[in-house]
Protein backbone atom coordinates (compact mmCIF):
# COMPACT_ATOMS: atom_id res chain seq x y z
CA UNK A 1 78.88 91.84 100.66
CA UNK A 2 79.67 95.63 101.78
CA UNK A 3 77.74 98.25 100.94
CA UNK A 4 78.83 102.10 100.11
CA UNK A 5 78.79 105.19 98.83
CA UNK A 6 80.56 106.09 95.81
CA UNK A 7 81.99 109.61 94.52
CA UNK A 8 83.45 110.43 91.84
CA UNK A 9 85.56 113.84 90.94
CA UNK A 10 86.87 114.98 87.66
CA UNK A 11 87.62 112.54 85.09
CA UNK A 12 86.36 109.81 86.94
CA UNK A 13 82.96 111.17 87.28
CA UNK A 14 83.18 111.99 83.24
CA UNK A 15 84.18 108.52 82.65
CA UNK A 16 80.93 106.84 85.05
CA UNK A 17 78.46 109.22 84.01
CA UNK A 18 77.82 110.18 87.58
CA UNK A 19 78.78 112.20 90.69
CA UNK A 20 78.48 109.35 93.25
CA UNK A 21 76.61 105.95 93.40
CA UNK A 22 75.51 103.10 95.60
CA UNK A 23 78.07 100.14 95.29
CA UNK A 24 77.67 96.21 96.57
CA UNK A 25 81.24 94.77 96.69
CA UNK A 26 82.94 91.66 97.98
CA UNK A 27 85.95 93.80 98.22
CA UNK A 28 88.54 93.56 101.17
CA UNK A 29 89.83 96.71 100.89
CA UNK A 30 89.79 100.07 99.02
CA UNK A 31 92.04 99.69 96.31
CA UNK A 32 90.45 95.76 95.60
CA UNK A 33 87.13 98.04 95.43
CA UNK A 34 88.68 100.29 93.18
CA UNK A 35 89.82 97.64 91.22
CA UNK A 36 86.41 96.63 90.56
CA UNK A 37 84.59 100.10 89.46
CA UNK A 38 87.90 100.68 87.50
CA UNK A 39 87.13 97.72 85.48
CA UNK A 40 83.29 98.31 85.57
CA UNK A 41 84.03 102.13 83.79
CA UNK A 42 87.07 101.72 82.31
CA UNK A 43 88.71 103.89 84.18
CA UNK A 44 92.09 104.92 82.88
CA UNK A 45 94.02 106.75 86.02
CA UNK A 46 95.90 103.33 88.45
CA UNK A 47 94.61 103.59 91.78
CA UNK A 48 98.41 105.15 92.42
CA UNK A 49 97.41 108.32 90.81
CA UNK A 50 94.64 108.88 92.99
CA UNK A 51 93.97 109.29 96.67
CA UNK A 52 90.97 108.12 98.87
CA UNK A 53 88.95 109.00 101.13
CA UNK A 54 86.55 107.33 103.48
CA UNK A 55 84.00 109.45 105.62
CA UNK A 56 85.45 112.69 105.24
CA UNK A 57 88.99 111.34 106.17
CA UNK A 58 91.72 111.10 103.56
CA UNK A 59 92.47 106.73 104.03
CA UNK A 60 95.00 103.97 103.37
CA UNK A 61 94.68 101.63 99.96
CA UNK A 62 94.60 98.67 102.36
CA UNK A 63 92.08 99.73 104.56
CA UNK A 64 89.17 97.66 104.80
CA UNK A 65 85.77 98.29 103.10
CA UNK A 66 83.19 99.37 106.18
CA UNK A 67 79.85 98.99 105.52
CA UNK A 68 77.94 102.12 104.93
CA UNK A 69 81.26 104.34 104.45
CA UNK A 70 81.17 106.76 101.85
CA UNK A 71 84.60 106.55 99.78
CA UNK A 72 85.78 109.39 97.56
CA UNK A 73 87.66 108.83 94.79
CA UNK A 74 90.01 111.80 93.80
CA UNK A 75 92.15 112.38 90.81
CA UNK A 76 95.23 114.75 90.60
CA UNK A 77 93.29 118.17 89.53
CA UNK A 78 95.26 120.73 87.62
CA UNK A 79 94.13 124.51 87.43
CA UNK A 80 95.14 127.85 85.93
C-alpha cells in the first residue's frame, strides 16, 4: 500500500469535491491509480486527456506510484 498526495484542477476538482486529498492505493503505476479515483468520483475525462505530474515534475502514465509523492492531476484548460 502507497501512500500520496492527491490534486485535483478544474473539472476534476468539481467532480471530487476537493482541491487535493490523501490517497492509500495498491496501484503500480499512475494511470492504474488514476484508474481507481476515476472510478471512486466518476470522473468523466480518460486518463489520455489529461497529463500528470509527480513532485513538481510533469511524469510518465507508467511510472510507478512512490510513496509520499504528490501527483497532480491536470485536465486540458480552455480560456478566453
Amino acid at each position: 500500500m502507497t501512500t500520496v498526495n492527491v490534486l485535483y484542477f478544474a473539472s476534476l476538482r468539481d467532480a471530487s469535491g476537493v482541491a487535493s486529498e490523501r490517497v492509500e492505493s495498491e496501484a503500480a503505476d499512475l494511470q492504474a491509480l488514476y484508474a481507481e479515483l476515476q472510478s471512486r468520483h466518476g470522473f468523466a475525462l480518460p486518463a489520455n486527456r489529461l497529463r500528470v505530474a509527480a513532485d513538481g515534475e510533469f511524469a510518465q502514465w507508467r511510472d510507478a506510484l512512490r510513496e509520499g509523492s504528490e501527483i497532480a492531476f491536470i485536465p486540458p484548460v480552455s480560456g478566453g
